[in-house]
N, C-alpha and C. Protein backbone atom coordinates (compact mmCIF):
# COMPACT_ATOMS: atom_id res chain seq x y z
N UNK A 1 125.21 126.85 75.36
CA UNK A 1 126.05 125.96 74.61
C UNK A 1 126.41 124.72 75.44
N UNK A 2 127.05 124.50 76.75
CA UNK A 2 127.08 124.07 77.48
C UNK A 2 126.24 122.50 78.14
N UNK A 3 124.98 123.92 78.02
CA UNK A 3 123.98 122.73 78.29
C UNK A 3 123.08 121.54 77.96
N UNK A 4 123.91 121.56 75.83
CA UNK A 4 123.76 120.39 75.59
C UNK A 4 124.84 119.44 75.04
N UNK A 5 125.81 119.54 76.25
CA UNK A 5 126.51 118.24 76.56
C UNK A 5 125.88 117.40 77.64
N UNK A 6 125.82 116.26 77.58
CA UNK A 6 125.75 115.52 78.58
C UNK A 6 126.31 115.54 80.06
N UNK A 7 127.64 115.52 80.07
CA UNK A 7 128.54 115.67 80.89
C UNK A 7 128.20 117.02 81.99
N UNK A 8 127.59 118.14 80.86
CA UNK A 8 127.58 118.88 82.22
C UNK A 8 125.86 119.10 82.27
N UNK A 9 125.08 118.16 81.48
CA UNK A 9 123.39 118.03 82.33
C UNK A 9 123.70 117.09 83.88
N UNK A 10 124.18 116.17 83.40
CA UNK A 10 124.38 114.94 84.99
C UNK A 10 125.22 115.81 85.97
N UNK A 11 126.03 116.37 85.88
CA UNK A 11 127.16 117.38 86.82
C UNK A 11 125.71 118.87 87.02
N UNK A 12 125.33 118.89 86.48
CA UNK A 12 124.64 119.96 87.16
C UNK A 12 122.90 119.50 87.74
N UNK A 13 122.49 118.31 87.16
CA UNK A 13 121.52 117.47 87.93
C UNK A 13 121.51 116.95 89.25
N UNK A 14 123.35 116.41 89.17
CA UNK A 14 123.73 116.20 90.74
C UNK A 14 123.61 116.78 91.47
N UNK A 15 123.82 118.51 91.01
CA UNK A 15 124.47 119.43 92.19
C UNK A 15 123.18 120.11 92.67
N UNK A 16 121.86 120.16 91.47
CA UNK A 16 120.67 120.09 91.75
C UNK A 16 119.72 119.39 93.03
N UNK A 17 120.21 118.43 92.35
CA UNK A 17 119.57 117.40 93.63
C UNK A 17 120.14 117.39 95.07
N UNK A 18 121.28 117.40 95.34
CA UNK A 18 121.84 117.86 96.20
C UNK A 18 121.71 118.83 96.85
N UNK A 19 121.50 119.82 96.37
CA UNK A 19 120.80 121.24 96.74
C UNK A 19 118.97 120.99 97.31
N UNK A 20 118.63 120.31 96.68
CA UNK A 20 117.29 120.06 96.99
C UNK A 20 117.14 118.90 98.60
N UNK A 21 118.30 118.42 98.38
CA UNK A 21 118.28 117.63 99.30
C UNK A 21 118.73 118.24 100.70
N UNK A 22 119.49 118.88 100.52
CA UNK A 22 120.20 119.78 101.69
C UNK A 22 118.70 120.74 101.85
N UNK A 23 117.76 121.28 100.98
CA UNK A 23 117.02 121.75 102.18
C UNK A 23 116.08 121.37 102.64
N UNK A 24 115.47 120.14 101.93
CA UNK A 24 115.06 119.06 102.76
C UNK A 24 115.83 119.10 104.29
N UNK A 25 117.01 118.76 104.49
CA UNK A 25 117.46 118.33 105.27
C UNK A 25 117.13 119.36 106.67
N UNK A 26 117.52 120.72 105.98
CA UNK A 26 117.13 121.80 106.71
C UNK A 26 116.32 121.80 107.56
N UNK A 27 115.10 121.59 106.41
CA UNK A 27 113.76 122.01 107.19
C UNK A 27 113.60 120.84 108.26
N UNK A 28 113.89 119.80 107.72
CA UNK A 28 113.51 118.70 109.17
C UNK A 28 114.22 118.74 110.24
N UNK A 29 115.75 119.26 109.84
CA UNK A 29 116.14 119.88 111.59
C UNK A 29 115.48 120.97 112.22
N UNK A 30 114.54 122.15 111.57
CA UNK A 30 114.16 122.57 111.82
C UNK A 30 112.62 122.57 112.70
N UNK A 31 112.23 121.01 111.93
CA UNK A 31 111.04 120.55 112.39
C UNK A 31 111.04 119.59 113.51
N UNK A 32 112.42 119.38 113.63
CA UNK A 32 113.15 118.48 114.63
C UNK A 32 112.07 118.31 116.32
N UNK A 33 111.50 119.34 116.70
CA UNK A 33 110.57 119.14 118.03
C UNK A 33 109.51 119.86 117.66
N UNK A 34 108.79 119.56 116.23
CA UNK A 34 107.32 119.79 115.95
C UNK A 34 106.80 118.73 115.92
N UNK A 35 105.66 118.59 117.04
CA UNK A 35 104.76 117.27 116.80
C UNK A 35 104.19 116.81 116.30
N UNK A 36 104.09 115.31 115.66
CA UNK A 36 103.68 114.86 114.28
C UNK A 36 104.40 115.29 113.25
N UNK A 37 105.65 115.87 113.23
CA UNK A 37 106.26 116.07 111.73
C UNK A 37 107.36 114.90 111.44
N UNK A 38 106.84 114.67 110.12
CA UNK A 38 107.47 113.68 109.50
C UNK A 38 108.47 113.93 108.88
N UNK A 39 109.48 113.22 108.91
CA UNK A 39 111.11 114.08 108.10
C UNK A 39 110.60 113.70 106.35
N UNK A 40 111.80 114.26 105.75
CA UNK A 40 111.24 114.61 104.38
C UNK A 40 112.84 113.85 103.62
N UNK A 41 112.50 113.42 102.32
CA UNK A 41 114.11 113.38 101.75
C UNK A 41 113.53 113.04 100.48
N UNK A 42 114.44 112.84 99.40
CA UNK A 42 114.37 112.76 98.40
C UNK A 42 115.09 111.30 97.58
N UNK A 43 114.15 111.01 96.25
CA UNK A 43 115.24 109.96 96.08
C UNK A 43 116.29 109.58 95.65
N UNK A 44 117.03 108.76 95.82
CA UNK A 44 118.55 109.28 95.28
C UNK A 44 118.90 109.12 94.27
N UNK A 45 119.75 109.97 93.27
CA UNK A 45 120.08 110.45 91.82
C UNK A 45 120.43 109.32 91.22
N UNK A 46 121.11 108.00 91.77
CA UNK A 46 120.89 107.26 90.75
C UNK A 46 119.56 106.66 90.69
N UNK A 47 118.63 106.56 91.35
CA UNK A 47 117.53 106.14 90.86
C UNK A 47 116.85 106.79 90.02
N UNK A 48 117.08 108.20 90.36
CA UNK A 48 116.39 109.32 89.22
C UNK A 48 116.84 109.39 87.45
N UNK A 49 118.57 108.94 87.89
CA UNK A 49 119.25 109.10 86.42
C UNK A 49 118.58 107.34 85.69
N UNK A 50 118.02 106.32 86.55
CA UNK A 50 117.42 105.02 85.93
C UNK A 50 116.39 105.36 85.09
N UNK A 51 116.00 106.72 84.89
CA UNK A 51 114.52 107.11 84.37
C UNK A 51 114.84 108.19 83.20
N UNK A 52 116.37 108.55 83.35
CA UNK A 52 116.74 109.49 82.07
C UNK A 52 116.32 109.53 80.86
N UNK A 53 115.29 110.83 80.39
CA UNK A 53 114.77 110.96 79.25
C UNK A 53 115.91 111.09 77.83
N UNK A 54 116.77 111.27 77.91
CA UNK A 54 118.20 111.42 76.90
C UNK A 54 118.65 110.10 76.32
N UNK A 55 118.20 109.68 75.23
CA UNK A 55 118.90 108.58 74.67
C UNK A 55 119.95 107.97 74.43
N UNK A 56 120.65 107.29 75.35
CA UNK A 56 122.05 106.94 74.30
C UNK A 56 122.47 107.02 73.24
N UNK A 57 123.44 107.49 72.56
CA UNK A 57 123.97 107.60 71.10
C UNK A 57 124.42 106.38 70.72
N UNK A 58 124.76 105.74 69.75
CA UNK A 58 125.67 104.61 69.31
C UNK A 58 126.19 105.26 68.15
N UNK A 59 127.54 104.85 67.79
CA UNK A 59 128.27 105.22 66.43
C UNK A 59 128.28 104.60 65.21
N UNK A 60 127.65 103.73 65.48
CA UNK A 60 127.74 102.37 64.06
C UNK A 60 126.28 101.77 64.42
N UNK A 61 126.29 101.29 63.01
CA UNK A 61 125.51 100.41 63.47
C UNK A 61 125.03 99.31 63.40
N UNK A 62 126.38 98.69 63.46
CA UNK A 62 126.34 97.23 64.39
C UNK A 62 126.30 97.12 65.71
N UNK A 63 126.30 98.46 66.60
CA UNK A 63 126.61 98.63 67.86
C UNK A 63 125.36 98.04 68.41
N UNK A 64 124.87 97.57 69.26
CA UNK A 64 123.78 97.48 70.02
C UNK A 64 122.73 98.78 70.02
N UNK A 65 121.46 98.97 70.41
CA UNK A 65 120.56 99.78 70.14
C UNK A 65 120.87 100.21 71.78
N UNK A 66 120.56 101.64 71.84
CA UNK A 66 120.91 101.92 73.43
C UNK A 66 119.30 101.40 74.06
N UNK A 67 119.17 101.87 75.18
CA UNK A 67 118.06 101.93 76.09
C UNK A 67 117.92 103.40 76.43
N UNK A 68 116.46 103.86 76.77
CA UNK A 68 116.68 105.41 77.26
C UNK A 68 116.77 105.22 78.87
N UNK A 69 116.95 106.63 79.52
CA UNK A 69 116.74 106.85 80.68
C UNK A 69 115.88 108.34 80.99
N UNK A 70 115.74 108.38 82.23
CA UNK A 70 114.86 109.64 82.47
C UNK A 70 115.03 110.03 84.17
N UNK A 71 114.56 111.30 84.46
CA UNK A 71 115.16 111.94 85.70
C UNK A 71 113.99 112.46 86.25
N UNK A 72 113.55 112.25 87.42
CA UNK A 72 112.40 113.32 87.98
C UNK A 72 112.83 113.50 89.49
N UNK A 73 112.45 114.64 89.69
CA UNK A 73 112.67 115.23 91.28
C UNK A 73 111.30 114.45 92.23
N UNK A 74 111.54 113.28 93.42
CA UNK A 74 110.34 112.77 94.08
C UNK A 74 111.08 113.29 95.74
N UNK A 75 110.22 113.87 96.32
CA UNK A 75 110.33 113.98 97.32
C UNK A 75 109.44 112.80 98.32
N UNK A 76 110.16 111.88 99.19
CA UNK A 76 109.65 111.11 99.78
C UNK A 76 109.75 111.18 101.62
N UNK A 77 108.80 110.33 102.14
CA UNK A 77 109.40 110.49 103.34
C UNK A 77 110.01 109.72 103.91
N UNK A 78 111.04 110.57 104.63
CA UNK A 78 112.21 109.67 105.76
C UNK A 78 111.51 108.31 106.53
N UNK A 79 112.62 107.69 106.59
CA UNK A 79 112.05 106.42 107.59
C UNK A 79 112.93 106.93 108.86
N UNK A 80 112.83 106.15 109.53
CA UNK A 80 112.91 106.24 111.02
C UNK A 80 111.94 106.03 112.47
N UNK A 81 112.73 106.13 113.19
CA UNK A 81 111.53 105.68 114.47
C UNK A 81 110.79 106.78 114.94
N UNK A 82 109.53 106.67 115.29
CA UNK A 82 108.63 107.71 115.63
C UNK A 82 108.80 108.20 117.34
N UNK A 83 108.88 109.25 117.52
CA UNK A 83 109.31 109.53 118.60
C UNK A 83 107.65 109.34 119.35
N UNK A 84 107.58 109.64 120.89
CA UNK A 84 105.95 109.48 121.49
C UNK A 84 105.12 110.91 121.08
N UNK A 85 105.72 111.54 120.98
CA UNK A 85 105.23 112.70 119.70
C UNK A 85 104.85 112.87 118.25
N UNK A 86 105.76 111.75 118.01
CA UNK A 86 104.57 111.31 116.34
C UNK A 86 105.96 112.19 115.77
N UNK A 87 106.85 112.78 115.86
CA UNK A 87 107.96 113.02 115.01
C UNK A 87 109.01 112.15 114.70
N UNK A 88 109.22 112.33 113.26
CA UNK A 88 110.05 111.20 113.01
C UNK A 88 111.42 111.54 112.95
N UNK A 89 111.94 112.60 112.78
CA UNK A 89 113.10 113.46 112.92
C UNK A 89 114.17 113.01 113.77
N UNK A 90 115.56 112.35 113.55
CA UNK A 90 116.62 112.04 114.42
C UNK A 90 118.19 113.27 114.04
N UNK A 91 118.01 113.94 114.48
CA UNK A 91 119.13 114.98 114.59
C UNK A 91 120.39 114.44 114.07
N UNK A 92 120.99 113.26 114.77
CA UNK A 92 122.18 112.52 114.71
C UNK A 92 122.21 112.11 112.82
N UNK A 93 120.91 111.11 112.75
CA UNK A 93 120.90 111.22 111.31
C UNK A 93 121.02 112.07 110.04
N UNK A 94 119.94 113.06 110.75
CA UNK A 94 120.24 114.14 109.62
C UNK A 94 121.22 114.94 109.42
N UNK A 95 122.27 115.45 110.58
CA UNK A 95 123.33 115.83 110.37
C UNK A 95 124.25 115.04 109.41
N UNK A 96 124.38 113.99 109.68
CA UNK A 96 125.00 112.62 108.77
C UNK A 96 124.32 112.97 107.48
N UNK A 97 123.22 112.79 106.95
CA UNK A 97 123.10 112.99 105.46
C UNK A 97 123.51 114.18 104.99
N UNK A 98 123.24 115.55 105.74
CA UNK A 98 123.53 116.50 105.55
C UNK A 98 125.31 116.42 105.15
N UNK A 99 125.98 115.79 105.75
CA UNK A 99 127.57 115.22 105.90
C UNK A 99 127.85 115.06 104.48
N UNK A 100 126.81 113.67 104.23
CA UNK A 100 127.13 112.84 102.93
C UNK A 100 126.68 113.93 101.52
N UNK A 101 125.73 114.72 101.61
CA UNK A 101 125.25 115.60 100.44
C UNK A 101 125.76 116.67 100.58
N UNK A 102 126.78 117.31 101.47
CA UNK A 102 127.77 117.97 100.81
C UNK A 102 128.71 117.80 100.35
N UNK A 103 128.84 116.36 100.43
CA UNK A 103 130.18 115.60 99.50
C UNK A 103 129.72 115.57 97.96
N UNK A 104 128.32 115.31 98.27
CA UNK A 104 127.74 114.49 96.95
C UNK A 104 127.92 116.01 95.81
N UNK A 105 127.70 117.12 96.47
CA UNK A 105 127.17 118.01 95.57
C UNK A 105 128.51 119.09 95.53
N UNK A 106 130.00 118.87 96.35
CA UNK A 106 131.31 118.86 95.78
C UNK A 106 131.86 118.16 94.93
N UNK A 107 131.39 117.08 94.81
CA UNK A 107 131.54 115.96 93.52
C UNK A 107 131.33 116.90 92.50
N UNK A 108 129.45 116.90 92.56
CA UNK A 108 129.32 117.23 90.94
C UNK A 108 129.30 118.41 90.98
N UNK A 109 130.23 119.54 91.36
CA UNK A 109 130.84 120.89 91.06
C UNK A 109 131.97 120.37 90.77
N UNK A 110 132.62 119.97 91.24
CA UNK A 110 133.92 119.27 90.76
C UNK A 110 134.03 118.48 89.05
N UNK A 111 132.90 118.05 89.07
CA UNK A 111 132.72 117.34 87.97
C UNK A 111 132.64 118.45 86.45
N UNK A 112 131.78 119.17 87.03
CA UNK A 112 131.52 120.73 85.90
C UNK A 112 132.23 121.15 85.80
N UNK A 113 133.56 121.32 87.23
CA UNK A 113 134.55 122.33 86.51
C UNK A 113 135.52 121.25 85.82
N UNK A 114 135.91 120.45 86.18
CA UNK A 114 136.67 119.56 85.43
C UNK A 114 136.34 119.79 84.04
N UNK A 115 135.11 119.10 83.65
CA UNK A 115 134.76 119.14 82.18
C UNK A 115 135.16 120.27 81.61
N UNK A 116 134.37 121.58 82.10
CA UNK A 116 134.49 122.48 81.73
C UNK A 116 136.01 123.03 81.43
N UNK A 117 137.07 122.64 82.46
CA UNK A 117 138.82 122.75 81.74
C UNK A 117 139.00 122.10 80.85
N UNK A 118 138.43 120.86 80.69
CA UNK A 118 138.83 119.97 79.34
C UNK A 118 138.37 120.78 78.26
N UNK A 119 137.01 121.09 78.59
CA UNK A 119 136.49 121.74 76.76
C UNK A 119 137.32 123.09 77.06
N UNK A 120 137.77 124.01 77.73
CA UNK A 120 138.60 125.08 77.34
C UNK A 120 139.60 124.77 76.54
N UNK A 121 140.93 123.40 77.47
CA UNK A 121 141.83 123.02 76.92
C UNK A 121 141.62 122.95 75.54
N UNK A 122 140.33 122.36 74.98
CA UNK A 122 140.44 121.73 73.68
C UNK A 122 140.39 122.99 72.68
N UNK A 123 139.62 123.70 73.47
CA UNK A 123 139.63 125.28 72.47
C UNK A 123 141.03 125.72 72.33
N UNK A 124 141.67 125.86 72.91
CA UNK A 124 143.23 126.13 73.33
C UNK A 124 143.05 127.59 73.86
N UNK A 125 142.29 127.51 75.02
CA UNK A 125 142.06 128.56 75.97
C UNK A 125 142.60 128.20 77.05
């Protein structure tokens, strides 16, 4: 039921991606002193939500015609400086994103449960 509101596809796309991104993140600390490994990341959700397959609604219609959007999972690779080993992996960095995408993906849990109290409230649950 849930899952066709809007509100909680983007709140649980976020927390998706985020998740995907954190083990990205993983593995390249992990790959951190393998030679020739290239760090890994993904691109970020608003560029993904620029591609959203879900149409805008309008209520009237005199309203303007929406535009669509659409979402795909691209895994790309990290930039950074190449170590004399051919790894591209900076520890300092990736801890830092790792930092920023557990914010990102407390957001959009935050975001689901929020919604999700509003539509209880409205039930009068």
């Amino acid at each position: 039921m849930f899952e066709t509101l809007d509100i909680f596809k983007t709140a649980a796309g976020a927390a998706e991606h985020a998740s995907r991104r954190q083990a990205l993140i993983a593995q390249n600390i992990a790959n951190a002193d393998t030679p020739g490994y290239r760090g890994q990341d993904v691109a970020p959700f608003a560029d993904m939500m620029a591609d959203y397959d879900t149409p805008m609604r309008h209520t009237r219609t005199g309203h303007l015609q929406p535009t669509s959007m659409g979402a795909a999972t691209e895994t790309i690779l990290s930039d950074g400086m190449t170590s004399p080993n051919g790894n591209t992996v900076s520890l300092e960095t990736e801890m830092m994103k790792a930092a920023q995408t557990r914010g990102q993906f407390d957001m959009a849990v935050g975001v689901y449960k929020s919604a999700l109290n509003i539509l209880k409230s409205s039930l009068g649950r």
